[in-house]
Every structure is written in structure tokens, then in C-alpha cells.
C-alpha atoms as a PDB file:
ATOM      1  CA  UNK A   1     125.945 186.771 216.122  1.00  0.00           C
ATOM      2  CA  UNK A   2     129.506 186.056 217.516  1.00  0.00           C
ATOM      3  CA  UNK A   3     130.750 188.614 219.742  1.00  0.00           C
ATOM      4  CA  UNK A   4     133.763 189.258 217.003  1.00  0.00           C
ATOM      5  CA  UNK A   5     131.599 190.232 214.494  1.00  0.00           C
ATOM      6  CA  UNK A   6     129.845 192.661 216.692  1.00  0.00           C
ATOM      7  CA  UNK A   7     132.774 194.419 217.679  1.00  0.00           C
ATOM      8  CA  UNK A   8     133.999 194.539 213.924  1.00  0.00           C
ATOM      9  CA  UNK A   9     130.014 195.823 213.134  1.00  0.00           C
ATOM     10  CA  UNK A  10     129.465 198.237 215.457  1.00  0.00           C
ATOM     11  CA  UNK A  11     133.311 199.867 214.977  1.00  0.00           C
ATOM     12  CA  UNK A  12     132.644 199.951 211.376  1.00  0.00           C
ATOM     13  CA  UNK A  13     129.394 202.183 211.980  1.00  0.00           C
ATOM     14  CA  UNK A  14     130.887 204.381 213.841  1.00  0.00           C
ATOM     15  CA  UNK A  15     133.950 204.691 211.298  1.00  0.00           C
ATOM     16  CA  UNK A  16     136.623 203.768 213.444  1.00  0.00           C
ATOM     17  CA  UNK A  17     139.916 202.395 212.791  1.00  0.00           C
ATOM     18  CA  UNK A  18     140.931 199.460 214.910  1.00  0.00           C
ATOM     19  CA  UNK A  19     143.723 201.787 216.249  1.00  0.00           C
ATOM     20  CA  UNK A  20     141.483 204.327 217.335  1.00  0.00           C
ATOM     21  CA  UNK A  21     139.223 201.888 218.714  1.00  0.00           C
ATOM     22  CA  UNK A  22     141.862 200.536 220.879  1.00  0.00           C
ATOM     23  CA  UNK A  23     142.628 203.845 222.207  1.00  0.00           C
ATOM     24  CA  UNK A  24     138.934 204.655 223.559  1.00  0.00           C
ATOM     25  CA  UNK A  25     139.449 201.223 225.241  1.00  0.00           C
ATOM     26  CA  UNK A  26     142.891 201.173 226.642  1.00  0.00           C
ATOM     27  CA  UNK A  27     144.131 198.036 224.963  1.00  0.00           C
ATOM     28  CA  UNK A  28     146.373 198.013 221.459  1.00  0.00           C
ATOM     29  CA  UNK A  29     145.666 197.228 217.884  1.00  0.00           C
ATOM     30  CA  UNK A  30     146.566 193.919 217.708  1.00  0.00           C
ATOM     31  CA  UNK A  31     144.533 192.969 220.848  1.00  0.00           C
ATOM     32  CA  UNK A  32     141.314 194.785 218.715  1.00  0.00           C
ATOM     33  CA  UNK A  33     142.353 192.564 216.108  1.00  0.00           C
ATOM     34  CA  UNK A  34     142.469 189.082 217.982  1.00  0.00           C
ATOM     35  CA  UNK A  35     139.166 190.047 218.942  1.00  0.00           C
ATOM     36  CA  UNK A  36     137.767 190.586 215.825  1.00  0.00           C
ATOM     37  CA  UNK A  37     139.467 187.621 214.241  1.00  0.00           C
ATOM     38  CA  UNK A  38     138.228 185.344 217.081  1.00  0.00           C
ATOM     39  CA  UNK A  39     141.698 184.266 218.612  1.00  0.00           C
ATOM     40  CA  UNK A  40     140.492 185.282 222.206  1.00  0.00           C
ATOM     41  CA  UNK A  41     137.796 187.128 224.397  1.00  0.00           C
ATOM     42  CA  UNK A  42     137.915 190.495 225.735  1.00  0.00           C
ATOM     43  CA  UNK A  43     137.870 190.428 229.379  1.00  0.00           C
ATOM     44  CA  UNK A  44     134.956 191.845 231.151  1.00  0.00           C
ATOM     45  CA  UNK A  45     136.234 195.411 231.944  1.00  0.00           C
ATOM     46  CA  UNK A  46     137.026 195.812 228.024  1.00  0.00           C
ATOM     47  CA  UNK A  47     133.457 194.491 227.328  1.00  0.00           C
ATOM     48  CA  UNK A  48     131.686 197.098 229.655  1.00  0.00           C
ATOM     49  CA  UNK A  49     134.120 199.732 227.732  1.00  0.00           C
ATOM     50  CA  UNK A  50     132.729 198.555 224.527  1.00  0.00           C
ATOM     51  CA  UNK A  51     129.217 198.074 225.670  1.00  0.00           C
ATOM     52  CA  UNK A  52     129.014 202.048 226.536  1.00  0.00           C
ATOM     53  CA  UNK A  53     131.385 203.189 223.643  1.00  0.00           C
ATOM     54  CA  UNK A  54     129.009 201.583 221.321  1.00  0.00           C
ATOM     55  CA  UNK A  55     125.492 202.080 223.267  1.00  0.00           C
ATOM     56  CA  UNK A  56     124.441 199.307 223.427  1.00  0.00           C
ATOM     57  CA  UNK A  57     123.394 196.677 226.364  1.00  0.00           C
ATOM     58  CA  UNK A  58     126.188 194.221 227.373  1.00  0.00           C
ATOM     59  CA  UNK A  59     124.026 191.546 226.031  1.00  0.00           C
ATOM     60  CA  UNK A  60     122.944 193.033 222.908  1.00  0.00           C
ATOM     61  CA  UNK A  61     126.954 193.004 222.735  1.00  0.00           C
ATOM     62  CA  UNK A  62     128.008 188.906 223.846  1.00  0.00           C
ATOM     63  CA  UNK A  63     124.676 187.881 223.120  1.00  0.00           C
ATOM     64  CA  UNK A  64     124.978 184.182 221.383  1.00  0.00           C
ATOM     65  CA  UNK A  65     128.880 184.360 223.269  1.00  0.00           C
ATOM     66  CA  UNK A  66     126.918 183.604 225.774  1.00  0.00           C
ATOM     67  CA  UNK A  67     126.255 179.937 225.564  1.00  0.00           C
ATOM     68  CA  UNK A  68     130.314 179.554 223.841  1.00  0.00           C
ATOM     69  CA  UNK A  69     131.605 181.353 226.790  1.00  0.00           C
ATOM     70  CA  UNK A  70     129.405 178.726 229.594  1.00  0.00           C
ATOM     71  CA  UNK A  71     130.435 175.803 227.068  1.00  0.00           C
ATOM     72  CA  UNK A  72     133.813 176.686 227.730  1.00  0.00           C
ATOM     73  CA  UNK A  73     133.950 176.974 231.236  1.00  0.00           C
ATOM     74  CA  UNK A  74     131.942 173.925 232.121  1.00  0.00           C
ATOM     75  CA  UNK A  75     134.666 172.094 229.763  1.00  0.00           C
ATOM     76  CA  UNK A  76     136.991 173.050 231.809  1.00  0.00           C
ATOM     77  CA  UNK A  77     135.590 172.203 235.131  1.00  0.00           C
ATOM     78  CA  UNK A  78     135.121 169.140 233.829  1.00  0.00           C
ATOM     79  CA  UNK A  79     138.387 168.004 232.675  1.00  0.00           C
ATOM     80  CA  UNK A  80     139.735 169.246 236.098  1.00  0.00           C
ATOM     81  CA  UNK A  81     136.858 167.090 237.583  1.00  0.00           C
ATOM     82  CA  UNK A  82     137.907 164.398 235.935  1.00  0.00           C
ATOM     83  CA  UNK A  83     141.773 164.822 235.782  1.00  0.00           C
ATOM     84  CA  UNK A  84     141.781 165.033 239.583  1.00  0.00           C
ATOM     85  CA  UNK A  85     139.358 162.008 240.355  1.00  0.00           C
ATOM     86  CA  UNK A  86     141.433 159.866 238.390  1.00  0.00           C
ATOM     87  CA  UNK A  87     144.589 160.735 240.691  1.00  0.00           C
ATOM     88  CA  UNK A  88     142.998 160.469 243.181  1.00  0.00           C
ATOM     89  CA  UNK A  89     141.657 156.813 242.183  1.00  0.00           C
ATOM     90  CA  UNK A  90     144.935 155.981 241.534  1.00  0.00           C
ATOM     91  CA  UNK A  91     146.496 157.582 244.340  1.00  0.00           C
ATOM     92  CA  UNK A  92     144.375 155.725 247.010  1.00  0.00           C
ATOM     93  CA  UNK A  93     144.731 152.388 245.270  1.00  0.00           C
ATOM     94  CA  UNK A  94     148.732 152.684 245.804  1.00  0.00           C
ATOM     95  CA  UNK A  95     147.646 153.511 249.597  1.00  0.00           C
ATOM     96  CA  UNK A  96     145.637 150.557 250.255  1.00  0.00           C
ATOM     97  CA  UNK A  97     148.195 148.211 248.471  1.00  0.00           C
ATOM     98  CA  UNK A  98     151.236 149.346 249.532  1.00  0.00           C
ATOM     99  CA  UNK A  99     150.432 150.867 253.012  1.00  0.00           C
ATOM    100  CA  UNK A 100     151.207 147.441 254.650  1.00  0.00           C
ATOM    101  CA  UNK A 101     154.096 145.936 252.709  1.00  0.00           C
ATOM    102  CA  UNK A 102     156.156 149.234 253.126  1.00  0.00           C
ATOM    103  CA  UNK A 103     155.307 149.610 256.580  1.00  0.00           C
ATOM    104  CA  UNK A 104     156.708 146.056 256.782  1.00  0.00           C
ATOM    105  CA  UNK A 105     159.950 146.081 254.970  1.00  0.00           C
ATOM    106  CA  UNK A 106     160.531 149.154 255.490  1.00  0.00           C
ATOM    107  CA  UNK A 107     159.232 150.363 259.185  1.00  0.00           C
ATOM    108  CA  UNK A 108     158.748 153.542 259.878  1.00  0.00           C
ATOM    109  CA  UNK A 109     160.417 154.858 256.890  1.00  0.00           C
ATOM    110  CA  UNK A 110     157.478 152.802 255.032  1.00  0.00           C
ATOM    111  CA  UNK A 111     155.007 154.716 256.882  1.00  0.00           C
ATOM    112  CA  UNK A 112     156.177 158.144 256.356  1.00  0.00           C
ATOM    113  CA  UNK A 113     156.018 157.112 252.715  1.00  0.00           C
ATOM    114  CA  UNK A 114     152.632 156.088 253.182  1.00  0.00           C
ATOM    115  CA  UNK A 115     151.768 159.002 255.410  1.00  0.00           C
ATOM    116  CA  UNK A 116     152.709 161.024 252.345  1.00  0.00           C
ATOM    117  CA  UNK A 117     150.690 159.139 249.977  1.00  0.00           C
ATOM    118  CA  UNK A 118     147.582 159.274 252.133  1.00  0.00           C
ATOM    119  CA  UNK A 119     148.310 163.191 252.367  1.00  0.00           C
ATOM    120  CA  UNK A 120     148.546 163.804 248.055  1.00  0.00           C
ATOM    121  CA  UNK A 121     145.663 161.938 248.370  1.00  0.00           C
ATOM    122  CA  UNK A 122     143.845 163.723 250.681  1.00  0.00           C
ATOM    123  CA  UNK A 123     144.616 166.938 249.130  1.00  0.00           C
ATOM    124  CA  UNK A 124     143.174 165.978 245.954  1.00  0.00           C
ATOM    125  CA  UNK A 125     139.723 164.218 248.068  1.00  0.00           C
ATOM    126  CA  UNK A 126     139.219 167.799 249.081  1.00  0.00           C
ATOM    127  CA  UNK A 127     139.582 169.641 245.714  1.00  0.00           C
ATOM    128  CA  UNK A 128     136.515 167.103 244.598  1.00  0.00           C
ATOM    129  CA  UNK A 129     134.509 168.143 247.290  1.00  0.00           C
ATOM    130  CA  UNK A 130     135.228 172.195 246.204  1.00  0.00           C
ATOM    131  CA  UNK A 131     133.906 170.964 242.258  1.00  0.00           C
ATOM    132  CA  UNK A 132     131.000 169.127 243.855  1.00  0.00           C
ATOM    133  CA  UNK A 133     130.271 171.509 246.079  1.00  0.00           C
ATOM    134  CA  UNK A 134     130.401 174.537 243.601  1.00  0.00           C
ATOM    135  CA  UNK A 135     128.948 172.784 241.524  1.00  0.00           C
ATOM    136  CA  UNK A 136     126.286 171.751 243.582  1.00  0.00           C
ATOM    137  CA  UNK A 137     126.336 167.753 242.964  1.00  0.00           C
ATOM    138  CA  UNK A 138     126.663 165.323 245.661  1.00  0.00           C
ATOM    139  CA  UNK A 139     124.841 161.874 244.812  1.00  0.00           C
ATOM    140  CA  UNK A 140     125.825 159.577 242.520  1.00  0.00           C
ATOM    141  CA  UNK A 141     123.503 160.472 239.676  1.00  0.00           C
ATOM    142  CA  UNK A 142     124.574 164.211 240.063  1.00  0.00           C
ATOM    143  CA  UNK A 143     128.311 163.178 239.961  1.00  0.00           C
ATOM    144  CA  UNK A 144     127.649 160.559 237.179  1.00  0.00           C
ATOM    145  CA  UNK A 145     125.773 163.130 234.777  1.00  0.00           C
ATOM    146  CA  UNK A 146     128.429 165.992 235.430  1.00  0.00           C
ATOM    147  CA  UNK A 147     131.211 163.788 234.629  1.00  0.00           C
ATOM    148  CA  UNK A 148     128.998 163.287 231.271  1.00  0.00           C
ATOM    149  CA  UNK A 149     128.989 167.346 230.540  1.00  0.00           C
ATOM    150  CA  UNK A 150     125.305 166.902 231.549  1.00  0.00           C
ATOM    151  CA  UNK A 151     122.812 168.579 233.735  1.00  0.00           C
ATOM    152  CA  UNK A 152     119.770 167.309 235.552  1.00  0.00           C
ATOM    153  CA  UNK A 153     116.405 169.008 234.934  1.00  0.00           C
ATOM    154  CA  UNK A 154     114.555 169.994 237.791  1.00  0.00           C
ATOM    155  CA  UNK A 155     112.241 167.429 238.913  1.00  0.00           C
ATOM    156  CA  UNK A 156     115.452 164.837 238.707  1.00  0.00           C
ATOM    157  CA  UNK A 157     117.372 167.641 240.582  1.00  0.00           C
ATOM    158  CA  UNK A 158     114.731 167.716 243.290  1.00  0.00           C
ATOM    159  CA  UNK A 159     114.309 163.953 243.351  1.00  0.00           C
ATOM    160  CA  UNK A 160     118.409 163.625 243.850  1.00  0.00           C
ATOM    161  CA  UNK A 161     118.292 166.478 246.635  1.00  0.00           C
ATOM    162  CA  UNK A 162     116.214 164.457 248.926  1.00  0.00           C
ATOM    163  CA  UNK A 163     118.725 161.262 248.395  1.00  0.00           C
ATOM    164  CA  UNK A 164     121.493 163.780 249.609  1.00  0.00           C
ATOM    165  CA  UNK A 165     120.812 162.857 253.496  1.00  0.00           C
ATOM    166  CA  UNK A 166     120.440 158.521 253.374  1.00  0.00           C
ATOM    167  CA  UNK A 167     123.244 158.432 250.668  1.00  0.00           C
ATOM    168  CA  UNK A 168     125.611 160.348 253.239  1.00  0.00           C
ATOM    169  CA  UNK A 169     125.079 158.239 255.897  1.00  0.00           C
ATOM    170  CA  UNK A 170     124.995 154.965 252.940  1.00  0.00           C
ATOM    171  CA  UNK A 171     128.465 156.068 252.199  1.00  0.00           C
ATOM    172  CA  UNK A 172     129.655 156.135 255.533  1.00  0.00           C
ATOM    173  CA  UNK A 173     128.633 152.405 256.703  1.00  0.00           C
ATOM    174  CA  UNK A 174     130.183 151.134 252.796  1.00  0.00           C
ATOM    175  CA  UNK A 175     133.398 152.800 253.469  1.00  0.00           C
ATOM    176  CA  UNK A 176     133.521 150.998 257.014  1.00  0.00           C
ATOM    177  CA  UNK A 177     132.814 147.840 255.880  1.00  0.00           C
ATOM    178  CA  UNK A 178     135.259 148.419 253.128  1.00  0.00           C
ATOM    179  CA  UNK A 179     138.373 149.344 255.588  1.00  0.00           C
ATOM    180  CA  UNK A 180     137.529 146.944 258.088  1.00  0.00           C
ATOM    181  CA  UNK A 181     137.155 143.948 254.945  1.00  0.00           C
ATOM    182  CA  UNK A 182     140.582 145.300 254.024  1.00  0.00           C
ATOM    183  CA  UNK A 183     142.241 145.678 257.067  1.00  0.00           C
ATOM    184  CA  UNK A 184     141.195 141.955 258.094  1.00  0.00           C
ATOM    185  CA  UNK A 185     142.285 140.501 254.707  1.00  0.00           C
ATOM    186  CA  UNK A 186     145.897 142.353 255.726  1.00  0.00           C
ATOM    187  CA  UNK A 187     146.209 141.047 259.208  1.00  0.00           C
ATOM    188  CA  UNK A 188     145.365 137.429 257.885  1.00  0.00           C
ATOM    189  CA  UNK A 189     148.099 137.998 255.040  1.00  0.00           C
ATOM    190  CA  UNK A 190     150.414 139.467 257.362  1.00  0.00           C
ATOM    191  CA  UNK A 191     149.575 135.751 259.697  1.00  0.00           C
ATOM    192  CA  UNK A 192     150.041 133.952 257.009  1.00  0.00           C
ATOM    193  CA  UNK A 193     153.385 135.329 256.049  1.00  0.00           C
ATOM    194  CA  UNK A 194     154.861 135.900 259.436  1.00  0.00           C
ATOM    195  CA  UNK A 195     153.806 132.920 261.456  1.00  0.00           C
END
């Protein structure tokens, strides 16, 4: 059962008006009514109010909200997941392409510009790491299936968790090579076009 019907059930056996319902709990009417109608969730003080009032268990009371309520949540870490890798994509692909040609036709006003785009950037690098790391995923499998709205079972879990260390250190020596590859394609640009 939905946790609306079980409020509406259990304040019907005990022959209570949605008014005096609300009262018991310290909310109104109309906020007994959303909840019975489904437009939105009591929050968890309300719940424990209605868990005693009634007698039962606070799971006998969301149970089958349960799984909605996760759904919901994980939904929305996702999308924030996902909303905030893709500026940061973008925002460190404007970095790398326009670091040098604003630092050049513009000097140092072309680096505080880039200074700032590095920084947005940055900012949104470390709200990734707080959804990995509260969401415990770090490899690129874990990331991959979370971005997917999936979970790994356990023996995939414990397969990933001893990648963790040699993928850290992987990481590391790719990103080198990557800035150095891209910092000597700029200087021999920069040649090219200057002398």
C-alpha cells in the first residue's frame, strides 16, 4: 500500500475527520489532504506523529513508500550528477582552448579570465568528488553504472574496490601525458604563429 492510503485507512478507523487529524499532528487540513491525495510526503517528524497516533510501526506506516521515496532521491542525485559533469565537461574544454589565445591577445586580462574559468571549474570538479564520494563510486564502471540509475551487486562491487588503488595512480600518469601533449601542441602553435 501507498503511504496515502494508509493515512486515509487508518484515520478512517479511528473516525477522524481530516481536521481533527491535523490537529493531533500540528499541521492543517489541507496539508492532511495533500497527503491523502498524494500531492506530497509528510516529513519525518509528521510521520513519527502518525506512526504513534495510529499504533502502528513506522514501517507498517511507509511500507511500499519505501522503495518510491529511494527512487526519488537517487533520481535526483543523479540528475545533479549528471547536470554538473556536463558543466564541468564543458567548462574545462573552454579552459584548454581558450587559456592560450586570451592570454595572448589579451595578457593578463586574458588570464584572469582564464583564472576564473579554471576556478567555476574547479568548483564544480569538487562537487563530483562529494556525489562520488557519498555515493561511494570511484572507478569507471562505478561512475558509468550510476550515471545509468544502476547499482553494482556485490561481487562486481568488490571486484571494482580493488581497481580503486592502480586506477588512481592510472589516472594520474593519463592526465600528465594529456597536459604535457597539450601544452606542447600550444607552444608549437604559438612558434608557428609568432615566429
Amino acid at each position: 500500500m501507498e503511504l496515502h492510503t494508509q493515512i486515509k485507512k487508518y484515520r478512517t478507523s479511528m473516525n477522524l475527520s481530516q481536521e481533527e487529524l491535523a490537529e493531533k499532528v500540528y499541521v492543517t487540513r489541507q496539508t492532511i489532504s495533500n497527503w491523502e491525495n498524494n500531492k506530497n510526503y509528510p516529513d519525518i517528524h509528521s510521520l513519527l506523529l502518525l506512526s504513534s497516533l495510529f499504533n502502528i510501526s513506522l514501517d507498517q506506516l511507509i511500507k511500499g513508500d519505501i522503495k518510491t521515496m529511494k527512487e526519488k532521491i537517487n533520481k535526483s542525485e543523479l540528475q545533479k550528477f549528471n547536470r554538473d559533469g556536463a558543466i564541468f565537461t564543458s567548462l574545462l574544454i573552454l579552459f584548454i582552448v581558450s587559456a592560450v589565445p586570451l592570454t595572448v591577445f589579451w595578457g593578463y586580462y586574458g588570464l584572469i579570465i582564464s583564472a576564473i574559468i579554471w576556478g567555476i571549474s574547479m568548483f564544480y570538479a569538487h562537487r563530483i568528488e562529494k556525489y562520488k564520494k557519498s555515493n561511494d563510486i570511484q572507478t569507471y564502471k562505478e561512475i558509468i553504472s550510476f550515471t545509468e540509475g544502476k547499482r553494482l551487486d556485490e561481487i562486481e562491487k568488490a571486484q571494482e574496490y580493488g581497481k580503486r588503488p592502480y586506477q588512481k595512480v592510472l589516472s594520474a600518469f593519463i592526465c600528465g601525458l594529456i597536459t604535457f601533449v597539450v601544452c606542447m601542441l600550444f607552444v608549437w602553435v604559438l612558434k608557428s604563429f609568432i615566429f
